[in-house]
N, C-alpha and C. Protein backbone atom coordinates (compact mmCIF):
# COMPACT_ATOMS: atom_id res chain seq x y z
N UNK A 1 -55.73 -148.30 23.13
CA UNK A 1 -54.91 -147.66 24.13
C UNK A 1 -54.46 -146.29 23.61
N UNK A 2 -54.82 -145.43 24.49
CA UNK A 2 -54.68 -143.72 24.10
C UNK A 2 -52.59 -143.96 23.96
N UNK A 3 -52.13 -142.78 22.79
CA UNK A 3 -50.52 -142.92 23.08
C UNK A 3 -50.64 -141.94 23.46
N UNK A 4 -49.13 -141.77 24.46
CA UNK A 4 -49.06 -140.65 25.65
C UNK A 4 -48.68 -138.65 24.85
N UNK A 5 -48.97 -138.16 25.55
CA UNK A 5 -48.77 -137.03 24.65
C UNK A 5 -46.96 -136.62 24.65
N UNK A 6 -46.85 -136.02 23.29
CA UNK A 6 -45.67 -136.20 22.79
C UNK A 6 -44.91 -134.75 22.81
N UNK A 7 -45.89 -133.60 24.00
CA UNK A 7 -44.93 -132.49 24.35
C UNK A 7 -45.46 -132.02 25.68
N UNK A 8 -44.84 -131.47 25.86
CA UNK A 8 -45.09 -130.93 27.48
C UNK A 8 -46.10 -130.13 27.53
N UNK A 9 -47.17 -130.06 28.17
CA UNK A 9 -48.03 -129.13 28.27
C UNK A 9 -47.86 -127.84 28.78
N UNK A 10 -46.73 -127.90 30.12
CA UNK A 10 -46.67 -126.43 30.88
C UNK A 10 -45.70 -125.62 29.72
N UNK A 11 -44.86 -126.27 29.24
CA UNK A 11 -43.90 -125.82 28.03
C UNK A 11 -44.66 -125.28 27.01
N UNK A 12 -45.62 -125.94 26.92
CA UNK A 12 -46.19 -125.73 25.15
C UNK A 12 -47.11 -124.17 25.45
N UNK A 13 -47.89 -124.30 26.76
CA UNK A 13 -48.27 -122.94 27.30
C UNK A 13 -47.55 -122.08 27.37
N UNK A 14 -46.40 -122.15 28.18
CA UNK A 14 -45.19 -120.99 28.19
C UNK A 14 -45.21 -120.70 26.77
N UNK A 15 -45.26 -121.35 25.72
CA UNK A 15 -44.69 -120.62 24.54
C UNK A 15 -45.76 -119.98 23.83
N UNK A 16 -47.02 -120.36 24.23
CA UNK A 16 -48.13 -119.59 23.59
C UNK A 16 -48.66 -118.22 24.24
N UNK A 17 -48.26 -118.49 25.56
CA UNK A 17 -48.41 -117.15 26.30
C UNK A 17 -47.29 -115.99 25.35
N UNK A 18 -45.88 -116.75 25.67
CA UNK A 18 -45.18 -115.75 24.90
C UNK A 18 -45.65 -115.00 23.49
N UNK A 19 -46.28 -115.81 22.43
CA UNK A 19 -46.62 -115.50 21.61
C UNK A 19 -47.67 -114.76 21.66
N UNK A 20 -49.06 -114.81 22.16
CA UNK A 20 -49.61 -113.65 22.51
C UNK A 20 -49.30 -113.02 23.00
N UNK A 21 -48.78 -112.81 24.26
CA UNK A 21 -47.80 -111.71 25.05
C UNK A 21 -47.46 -110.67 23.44
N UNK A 22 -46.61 -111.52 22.88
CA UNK A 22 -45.76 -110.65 21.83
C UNK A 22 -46.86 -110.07 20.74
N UNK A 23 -47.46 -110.76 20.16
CA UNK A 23 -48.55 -110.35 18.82
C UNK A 23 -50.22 -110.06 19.13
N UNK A 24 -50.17 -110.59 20.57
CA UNK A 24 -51.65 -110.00 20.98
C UNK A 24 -52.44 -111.40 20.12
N UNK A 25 -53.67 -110.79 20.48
CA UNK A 25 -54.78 -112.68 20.67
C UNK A 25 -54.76 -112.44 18.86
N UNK A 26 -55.22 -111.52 18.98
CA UNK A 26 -55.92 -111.55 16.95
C UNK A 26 -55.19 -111.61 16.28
N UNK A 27 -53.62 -111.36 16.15
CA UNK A 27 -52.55 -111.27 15.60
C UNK A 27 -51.82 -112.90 15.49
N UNK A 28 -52.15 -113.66 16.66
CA UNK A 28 -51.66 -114.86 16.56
C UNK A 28 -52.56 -116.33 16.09
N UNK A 29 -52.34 -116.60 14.40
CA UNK A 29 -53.06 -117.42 14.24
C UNK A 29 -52.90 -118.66 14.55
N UNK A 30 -53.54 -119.56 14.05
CA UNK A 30 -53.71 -120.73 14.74
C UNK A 30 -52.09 -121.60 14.54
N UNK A 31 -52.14 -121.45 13.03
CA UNK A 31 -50.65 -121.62 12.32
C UNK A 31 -49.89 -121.40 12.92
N UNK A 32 -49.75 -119.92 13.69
CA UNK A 32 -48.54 -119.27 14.40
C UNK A 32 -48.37 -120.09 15.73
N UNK A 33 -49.70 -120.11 16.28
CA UNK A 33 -49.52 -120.70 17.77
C UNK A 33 -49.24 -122.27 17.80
N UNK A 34 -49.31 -123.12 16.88
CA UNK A 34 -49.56 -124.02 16.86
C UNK A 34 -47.74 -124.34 16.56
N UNK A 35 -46.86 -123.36 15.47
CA UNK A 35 -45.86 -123.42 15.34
C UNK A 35 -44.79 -123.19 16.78
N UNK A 36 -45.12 -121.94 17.45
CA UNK A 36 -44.84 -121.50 18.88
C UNK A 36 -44.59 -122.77 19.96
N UNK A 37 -46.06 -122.89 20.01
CA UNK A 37 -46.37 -124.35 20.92
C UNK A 37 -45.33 -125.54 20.50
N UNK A 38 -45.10 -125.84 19.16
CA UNK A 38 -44.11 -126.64 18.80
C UNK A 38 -45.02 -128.11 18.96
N UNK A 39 -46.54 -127.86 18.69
CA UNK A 39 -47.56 -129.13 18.51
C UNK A 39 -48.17 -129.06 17.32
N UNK A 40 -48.56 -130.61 17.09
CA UNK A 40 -49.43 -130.45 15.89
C UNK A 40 -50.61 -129.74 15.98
N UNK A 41 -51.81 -129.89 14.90
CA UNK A 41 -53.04 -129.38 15.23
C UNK A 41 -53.86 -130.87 15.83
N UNK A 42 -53.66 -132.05 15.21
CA UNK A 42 -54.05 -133.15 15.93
C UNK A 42 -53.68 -132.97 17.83
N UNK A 43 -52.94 -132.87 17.97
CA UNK A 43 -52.32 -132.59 19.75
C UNK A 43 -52.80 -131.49 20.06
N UNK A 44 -52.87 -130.05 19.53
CA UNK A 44 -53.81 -129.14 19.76
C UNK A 44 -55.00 -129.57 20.37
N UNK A 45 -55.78 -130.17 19.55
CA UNK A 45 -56.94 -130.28 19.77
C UNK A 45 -57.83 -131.73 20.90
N UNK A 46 -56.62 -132.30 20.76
CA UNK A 46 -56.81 -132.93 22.27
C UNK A 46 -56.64 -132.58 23.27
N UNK A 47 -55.50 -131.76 23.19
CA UNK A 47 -55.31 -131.01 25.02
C UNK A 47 -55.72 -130.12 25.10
N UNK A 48 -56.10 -129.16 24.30
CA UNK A 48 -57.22 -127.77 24.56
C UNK A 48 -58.39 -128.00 23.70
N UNK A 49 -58.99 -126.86 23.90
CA UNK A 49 -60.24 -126.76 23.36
C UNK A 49 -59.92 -126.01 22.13
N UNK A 50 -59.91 -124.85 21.90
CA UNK A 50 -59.84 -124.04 21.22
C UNK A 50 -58.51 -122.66 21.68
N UNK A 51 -58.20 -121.68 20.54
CA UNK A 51 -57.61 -120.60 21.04
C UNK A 51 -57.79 -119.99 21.56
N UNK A 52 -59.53 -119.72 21.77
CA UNK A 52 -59.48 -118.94 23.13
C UNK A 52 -59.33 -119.63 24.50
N UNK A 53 -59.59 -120.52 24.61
CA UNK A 53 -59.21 -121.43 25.85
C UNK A 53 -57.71 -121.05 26.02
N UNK A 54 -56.84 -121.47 25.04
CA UNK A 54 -55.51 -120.92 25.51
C UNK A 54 -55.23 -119.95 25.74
N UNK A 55 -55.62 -118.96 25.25
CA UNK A 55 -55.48 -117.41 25.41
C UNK A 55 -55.67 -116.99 27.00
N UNK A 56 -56.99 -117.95 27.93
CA UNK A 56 -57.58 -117.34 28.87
C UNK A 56 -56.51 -118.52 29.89
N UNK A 57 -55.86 -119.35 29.30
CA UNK A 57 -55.19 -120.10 30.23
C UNK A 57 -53.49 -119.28 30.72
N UNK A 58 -53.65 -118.71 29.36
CA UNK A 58 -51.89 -117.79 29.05
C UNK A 58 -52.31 -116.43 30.21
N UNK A 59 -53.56 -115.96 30.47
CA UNK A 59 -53.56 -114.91 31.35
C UNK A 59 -53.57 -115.53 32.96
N UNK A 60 -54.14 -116.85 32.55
CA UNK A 60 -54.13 -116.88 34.04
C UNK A 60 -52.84 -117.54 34.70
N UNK A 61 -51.68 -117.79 33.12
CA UNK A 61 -50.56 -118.46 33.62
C UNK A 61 -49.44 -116.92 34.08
N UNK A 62 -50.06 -115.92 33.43
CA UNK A 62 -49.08 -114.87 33.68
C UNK A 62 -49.63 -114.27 35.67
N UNK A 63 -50.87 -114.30 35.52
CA UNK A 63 -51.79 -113.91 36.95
C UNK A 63 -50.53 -114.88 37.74
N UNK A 64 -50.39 -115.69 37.57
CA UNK A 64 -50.53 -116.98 38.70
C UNK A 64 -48.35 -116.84 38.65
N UNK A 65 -48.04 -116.18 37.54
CA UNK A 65 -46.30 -116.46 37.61
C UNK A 65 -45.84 -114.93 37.64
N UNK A 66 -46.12 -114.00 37.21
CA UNK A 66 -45.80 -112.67 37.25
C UNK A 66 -46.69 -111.57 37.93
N UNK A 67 -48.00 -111.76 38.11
CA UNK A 67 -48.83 -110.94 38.89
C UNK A 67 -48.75 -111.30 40.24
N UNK A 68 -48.19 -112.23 40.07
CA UNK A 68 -48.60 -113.34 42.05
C UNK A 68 -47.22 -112.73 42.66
N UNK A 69 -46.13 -112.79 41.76
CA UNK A 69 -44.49 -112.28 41.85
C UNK A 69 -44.36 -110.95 42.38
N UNK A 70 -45.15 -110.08 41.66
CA UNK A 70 -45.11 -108.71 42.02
C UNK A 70 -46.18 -108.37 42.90
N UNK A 71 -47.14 -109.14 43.33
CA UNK A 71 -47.56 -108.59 44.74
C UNK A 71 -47.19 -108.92 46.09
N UNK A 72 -46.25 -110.02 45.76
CA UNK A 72 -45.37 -111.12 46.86
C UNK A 72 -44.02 -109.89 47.43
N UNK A 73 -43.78 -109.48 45.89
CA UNK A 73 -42.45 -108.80 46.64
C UNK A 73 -42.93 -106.97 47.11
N UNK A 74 -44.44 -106.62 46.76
CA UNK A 74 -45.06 -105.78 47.07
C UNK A 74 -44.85 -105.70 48.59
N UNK A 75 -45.33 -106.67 48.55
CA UNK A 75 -46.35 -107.12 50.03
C UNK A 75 -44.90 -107.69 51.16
N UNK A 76 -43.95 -108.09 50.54
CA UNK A 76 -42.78 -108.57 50.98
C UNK A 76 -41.77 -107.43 52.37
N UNK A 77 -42.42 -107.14 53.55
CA UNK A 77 -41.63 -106.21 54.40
C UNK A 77 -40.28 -106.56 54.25
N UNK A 78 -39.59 -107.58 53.80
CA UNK A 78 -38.33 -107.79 54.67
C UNK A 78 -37.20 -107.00 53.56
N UNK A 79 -37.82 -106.36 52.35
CA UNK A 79 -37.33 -106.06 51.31
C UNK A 79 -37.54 -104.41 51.45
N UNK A 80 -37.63 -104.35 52.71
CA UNK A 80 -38.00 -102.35 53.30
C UNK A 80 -39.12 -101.69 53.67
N UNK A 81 -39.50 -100.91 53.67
CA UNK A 81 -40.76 -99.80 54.00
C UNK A 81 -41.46 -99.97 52.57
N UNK A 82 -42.76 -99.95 52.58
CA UNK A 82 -43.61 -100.06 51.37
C UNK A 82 -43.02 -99.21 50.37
N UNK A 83 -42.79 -97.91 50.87
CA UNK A 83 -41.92 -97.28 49.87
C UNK A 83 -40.79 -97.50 48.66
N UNK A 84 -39.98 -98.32 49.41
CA UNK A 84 -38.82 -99.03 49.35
C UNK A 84 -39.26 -99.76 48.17
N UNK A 85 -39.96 -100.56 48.49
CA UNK A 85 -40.66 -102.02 47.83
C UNK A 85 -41.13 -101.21 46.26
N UNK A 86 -42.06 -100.05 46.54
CA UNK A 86 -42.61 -99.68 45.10
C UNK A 86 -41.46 -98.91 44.54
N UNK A 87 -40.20 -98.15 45.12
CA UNK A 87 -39.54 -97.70 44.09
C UNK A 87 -38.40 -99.06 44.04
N UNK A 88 -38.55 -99.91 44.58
CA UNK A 88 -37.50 -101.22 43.91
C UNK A 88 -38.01 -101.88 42.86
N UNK A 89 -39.72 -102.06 42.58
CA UNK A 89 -40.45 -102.49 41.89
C UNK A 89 -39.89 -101.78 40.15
N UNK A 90 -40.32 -100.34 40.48
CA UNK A 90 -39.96 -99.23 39.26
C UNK A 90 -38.09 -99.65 38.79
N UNK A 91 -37.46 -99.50 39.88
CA UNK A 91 -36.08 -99.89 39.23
C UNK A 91 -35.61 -101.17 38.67
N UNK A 92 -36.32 -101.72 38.94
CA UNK A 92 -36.28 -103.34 38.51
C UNK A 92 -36.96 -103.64 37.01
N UNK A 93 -38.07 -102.54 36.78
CA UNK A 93 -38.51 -102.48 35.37
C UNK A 93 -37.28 -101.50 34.62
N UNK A 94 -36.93 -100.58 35.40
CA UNK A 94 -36.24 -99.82 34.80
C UNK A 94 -34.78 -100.65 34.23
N UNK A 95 -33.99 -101.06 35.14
CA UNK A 95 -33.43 -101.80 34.56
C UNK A 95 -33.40 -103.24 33.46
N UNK A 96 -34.87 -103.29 33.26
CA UNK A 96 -34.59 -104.41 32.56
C UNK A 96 -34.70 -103.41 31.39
N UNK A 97 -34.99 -102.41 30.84
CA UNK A 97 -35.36 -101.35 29.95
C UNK A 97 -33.90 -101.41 29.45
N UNK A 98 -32.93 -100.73 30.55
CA UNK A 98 -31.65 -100.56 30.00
C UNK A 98 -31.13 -101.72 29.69
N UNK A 99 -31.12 -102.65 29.95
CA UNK A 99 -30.62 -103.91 29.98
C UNK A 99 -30.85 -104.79 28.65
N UNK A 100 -31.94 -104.48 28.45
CA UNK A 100 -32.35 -105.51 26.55
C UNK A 100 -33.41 -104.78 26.43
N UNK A 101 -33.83 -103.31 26.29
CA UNK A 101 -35.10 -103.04 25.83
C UNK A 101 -36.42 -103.38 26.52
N UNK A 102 -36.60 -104.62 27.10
CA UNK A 102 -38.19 -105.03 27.68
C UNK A 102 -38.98 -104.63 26.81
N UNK A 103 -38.36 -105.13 25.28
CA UNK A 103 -39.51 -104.97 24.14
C UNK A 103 -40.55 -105.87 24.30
N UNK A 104 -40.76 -107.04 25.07
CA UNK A 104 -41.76 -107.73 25.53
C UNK A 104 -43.36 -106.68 25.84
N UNK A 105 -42.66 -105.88 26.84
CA UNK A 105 -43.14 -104.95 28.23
C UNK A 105 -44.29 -106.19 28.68
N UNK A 106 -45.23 -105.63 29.20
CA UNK A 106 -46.20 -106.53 29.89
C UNK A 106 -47.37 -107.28 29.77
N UNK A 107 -47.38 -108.41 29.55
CA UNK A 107 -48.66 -109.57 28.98
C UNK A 107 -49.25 -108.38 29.61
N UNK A 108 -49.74 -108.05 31.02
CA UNK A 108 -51.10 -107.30 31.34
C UNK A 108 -51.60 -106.10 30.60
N UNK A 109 -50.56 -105.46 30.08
CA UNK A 109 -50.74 -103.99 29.33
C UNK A 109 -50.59 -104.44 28.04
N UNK A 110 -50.04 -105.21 27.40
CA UNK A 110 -50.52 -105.52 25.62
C UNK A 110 -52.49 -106.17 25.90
N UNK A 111 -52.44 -107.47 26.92
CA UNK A 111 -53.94 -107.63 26.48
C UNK A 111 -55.28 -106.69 27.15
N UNK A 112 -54.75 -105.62 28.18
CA UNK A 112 -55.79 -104.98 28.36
C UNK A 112 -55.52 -103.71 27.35
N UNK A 113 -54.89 -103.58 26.26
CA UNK A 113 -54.96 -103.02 24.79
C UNK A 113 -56.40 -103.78 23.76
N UNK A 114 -55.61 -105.00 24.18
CA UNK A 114 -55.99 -105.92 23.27
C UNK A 114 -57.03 -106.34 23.20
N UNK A 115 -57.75 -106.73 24.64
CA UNK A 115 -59.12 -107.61 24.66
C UNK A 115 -59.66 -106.93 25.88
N UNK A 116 -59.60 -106.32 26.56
CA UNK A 116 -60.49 -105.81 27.27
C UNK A 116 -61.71 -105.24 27.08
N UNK A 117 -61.74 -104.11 26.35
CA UNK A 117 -62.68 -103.63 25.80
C UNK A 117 -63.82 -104.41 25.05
N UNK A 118 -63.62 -105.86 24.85
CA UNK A 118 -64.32 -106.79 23.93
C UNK A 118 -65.57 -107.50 24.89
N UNK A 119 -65.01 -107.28 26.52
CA UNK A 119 -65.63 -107.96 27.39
C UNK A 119 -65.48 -109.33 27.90
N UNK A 120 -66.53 -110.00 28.32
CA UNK A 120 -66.95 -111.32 28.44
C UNK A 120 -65.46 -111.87 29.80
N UNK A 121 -64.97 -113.41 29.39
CA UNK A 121 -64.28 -113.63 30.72
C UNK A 121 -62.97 -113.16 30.15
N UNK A 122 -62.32 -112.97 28.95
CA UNK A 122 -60.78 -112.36 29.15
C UNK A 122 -60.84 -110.61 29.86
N UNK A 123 -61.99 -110.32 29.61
CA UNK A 123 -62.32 -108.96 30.56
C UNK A 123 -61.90 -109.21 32.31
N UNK A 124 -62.72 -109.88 32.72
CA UNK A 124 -62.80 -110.09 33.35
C UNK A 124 -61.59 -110.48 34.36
N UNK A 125 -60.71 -111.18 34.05
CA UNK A 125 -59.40 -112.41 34.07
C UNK A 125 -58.44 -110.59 34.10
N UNK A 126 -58.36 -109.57 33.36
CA UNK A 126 -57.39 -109.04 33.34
C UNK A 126 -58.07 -107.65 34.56
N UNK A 127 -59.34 -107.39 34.40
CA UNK A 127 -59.54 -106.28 35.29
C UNK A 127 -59.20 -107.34 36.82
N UNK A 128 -59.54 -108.14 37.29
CA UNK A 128 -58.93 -108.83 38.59
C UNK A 128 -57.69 -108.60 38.61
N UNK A 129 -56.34 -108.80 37.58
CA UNK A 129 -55.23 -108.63 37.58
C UNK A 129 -54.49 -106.83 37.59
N UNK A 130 -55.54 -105.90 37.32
CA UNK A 130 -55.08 -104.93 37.86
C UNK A 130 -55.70 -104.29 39.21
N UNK A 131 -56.77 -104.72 39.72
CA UNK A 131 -57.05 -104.82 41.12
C UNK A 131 -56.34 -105.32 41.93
N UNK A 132 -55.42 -106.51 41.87
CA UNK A 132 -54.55 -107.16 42.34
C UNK A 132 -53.33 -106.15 42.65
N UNK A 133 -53.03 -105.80 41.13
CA UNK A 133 -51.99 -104.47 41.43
C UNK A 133 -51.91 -103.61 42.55
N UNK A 134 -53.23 -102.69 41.90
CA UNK A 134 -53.23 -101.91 42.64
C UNK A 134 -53.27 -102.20 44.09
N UNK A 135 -54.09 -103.02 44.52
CA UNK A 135 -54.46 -103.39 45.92
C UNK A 135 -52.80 -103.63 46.35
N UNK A 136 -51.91 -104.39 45.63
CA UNK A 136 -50.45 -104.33 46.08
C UNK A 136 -49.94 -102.91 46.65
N UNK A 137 -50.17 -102.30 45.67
CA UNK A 137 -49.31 -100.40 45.93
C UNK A 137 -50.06 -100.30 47.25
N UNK A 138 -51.55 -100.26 46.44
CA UNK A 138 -52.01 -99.81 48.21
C UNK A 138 -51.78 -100.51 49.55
N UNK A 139 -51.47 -101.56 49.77
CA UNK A 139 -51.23 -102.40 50.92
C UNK A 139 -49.60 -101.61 51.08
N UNK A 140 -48.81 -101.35 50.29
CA UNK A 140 -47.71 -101.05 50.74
C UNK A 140 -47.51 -99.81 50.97
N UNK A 141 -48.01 -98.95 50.46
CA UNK A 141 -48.82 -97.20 51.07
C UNK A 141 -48.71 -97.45 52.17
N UNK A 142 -50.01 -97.88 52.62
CA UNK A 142 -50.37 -98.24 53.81
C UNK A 142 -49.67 -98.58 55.22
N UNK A 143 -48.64 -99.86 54.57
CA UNK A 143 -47.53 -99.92 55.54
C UNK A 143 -46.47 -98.57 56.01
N UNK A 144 -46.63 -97.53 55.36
CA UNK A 144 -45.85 -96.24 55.81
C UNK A 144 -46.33 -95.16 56.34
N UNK A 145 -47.62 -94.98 56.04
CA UNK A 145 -48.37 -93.90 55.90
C UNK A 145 -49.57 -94.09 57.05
N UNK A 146 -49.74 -92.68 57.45
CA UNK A 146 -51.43 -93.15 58.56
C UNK A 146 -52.71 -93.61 57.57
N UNK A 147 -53.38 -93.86 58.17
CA UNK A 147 -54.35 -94.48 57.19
C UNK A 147 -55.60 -93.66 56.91
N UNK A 148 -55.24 -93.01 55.63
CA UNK A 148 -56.57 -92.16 54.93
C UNK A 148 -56.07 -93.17 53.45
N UNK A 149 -57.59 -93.77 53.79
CA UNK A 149 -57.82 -95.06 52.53
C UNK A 149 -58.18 -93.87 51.23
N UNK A 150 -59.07 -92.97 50.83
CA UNK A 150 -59.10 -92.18 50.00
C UNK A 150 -58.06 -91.60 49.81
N UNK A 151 -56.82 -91.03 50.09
CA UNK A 151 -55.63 -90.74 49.64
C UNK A 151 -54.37 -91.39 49.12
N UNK A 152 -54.49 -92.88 50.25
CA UNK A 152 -53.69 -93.84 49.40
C UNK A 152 -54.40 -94.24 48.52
N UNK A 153 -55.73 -94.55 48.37
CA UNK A 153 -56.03 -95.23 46.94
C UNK A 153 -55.73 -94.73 45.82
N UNK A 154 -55.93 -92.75 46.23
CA UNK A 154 -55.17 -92.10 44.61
C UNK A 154 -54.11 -92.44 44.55
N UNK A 155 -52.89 -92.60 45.57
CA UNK A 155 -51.60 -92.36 45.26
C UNK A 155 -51.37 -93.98 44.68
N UNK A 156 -52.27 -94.98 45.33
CA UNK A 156 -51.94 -96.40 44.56
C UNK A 156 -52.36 -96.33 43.30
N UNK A 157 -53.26 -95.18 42.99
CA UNK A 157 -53.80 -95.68 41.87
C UNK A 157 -53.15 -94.64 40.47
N UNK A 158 -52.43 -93.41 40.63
CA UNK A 158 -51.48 -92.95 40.39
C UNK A 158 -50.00 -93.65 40.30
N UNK A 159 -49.72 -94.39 41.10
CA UNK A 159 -48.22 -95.54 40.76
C UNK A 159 -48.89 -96.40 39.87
N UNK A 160 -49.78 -97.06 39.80
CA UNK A 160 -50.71 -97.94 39.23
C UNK A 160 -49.89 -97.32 37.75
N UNK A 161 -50.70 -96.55 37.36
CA UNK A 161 -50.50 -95.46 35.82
C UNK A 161 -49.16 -95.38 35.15
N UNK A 162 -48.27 -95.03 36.68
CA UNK A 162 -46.99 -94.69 36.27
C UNK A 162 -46.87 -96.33 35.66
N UNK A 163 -46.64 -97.73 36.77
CA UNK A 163 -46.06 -98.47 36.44
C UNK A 163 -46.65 -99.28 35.09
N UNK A 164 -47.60 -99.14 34.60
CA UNK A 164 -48.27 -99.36 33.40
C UNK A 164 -47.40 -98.02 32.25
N UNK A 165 -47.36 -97.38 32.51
CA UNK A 165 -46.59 -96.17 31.59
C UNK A 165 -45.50 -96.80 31.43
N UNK A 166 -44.99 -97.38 32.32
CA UNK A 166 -43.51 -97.59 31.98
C UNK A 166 -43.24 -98.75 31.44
N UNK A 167 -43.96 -99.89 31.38
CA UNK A 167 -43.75 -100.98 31.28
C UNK A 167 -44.09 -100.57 29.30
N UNK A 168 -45.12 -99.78 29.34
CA UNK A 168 -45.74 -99.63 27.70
C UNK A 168 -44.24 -98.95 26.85
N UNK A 169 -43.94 -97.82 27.63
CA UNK A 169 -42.93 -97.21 27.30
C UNK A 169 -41.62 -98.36 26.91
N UNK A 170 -41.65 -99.37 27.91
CA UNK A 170 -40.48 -100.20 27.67
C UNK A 170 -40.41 -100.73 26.24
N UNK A 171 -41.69 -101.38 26.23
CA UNK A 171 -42.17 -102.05 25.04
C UNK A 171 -41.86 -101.24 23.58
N UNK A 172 -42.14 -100.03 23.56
CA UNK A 172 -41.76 -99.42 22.59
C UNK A 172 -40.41 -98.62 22.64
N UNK A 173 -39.59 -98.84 23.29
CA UNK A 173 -38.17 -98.82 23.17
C UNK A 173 -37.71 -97.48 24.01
N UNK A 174 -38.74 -97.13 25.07
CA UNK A 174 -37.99 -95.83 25.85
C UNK A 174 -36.55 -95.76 25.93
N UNK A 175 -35.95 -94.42 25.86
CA UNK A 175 -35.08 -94.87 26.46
C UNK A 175 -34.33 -94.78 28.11
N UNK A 176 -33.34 -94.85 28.39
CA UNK A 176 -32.89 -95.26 29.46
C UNK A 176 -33.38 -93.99 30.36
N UNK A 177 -32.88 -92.82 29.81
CA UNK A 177 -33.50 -91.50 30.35
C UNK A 177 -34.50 -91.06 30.98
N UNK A 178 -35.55 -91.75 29.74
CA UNK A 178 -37.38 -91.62 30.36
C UNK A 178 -37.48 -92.56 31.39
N UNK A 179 -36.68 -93.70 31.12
CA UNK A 179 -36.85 -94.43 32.83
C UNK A 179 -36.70 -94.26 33.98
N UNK A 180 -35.57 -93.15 34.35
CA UNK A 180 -35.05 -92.80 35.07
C UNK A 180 -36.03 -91.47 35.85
N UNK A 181 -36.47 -91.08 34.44
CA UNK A 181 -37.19 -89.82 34.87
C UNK A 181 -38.74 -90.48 35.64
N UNK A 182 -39.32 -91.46 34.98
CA UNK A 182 -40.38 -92.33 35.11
C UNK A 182 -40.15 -92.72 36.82
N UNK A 183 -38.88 -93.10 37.26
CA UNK A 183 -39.03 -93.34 38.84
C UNK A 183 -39.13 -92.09 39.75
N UNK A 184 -38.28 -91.51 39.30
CA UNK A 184 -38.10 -89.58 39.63
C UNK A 184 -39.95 -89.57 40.31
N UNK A 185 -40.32 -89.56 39.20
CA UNK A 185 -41.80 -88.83 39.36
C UNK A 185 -42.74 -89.42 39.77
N UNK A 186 -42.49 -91.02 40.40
CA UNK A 186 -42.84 -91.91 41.18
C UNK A 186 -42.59 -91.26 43.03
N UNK A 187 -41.34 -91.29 42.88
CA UNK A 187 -40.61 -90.65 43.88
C UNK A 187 -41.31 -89.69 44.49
N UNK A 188 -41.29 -88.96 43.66
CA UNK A 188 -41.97 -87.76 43.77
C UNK A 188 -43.48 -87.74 44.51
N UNK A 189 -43.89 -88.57 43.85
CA UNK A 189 -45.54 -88.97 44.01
C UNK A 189 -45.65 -90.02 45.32
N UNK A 190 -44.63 -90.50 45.40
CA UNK A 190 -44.92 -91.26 47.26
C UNK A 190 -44.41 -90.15 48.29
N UNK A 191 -44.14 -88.90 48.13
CA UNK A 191 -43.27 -87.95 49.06
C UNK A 191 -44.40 -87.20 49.65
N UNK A 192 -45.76 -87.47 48.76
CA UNK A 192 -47.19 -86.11 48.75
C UNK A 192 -47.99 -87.07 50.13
């Protein structure tokens, strides 16, 4: 008779995401994740496969809890004019900046540092997750603006930049100032 497993699985993920989130895939060894997770390597290796299996499960747990979040409240009219929505988006990073740093900044922008360039399916798993993005900005363009799809796509794909700038910036300790200025020139850039 199999004994039942002796930690939570969605838990033990949350904490390995965090840990890559924080140290990136190559940086987090097995030791580390295995400490994180708060499992043995025996329990490891029954409920996953390997680290990269977790790695590609931690992107699709961030896709599915923080990418799904921010195109919900993208896409969300009742929260204003698309406009509205992308500079509430920017102040909402901005404040978490002032607020504790957001030395985290963003699972999507540490691993498309990290593993993109390497290819194969974590490539893959993160370029969908900034298509997703963008396609957010642009759907909410859209809701304000007449529709020249070649002009909103720059301007989505220009906020795109900014909100990746800022989130990187967070990470390395901007301060409150550059955030401020960071929506400014957002602002700025939905006015064209």
């Amino acid at each position: 008779m199999a004994r039942p497993r002796e930690f939570d699985p969605e838990e033990a993920m949350d904490k390995a995401m965090t840990l890559f989130w924080d140290v990136g895939y190559e940086e987090a060894s097995l030791s580390e994740l295995l400490a994180a997770m708060e499992i043995t390597k025996g329990s490891f290796y029954k409920a996953f496969q390997d680290k990269q299996s977790i790695y590609l499960e931690s992107l699709d747990r961030y896709n599915d809890k923080v990418i799904s979040g921010t195109v919900a409240y993208l896409s969300d009219t009742a929260q204003g004019t698309g406009r509205d929505r992308i500079l509430g988006l920017f102040e909402k990073v901005a404040q978490a900046v002032r607020a504790d740093g957001d030395r985290l900044g963003c699972f999507l922008c540490n691993a498309l540092i990290d593993k993109a360039a390497e290819g194969g399916e974590a490539e893959n798993k993160l370029q969908a997750m900034v298509h997703r993005l963008e396609n957010a900005f642009f759907k909410a363009l859209t809701d304000d603006r007449p529709r020249d799809d070649a002009g909103n796509r720059e301007t989505a794909r220009g906020v795109l930049s900014a909100y990746f700038g800022l989130r990187v910036l967070g990470r390395a300790g901007l301060s409150t100032e550059m955030a401020a200025d960071c929506v400014r020139q957002v602002e700025r850039l939905l006015e064209r």
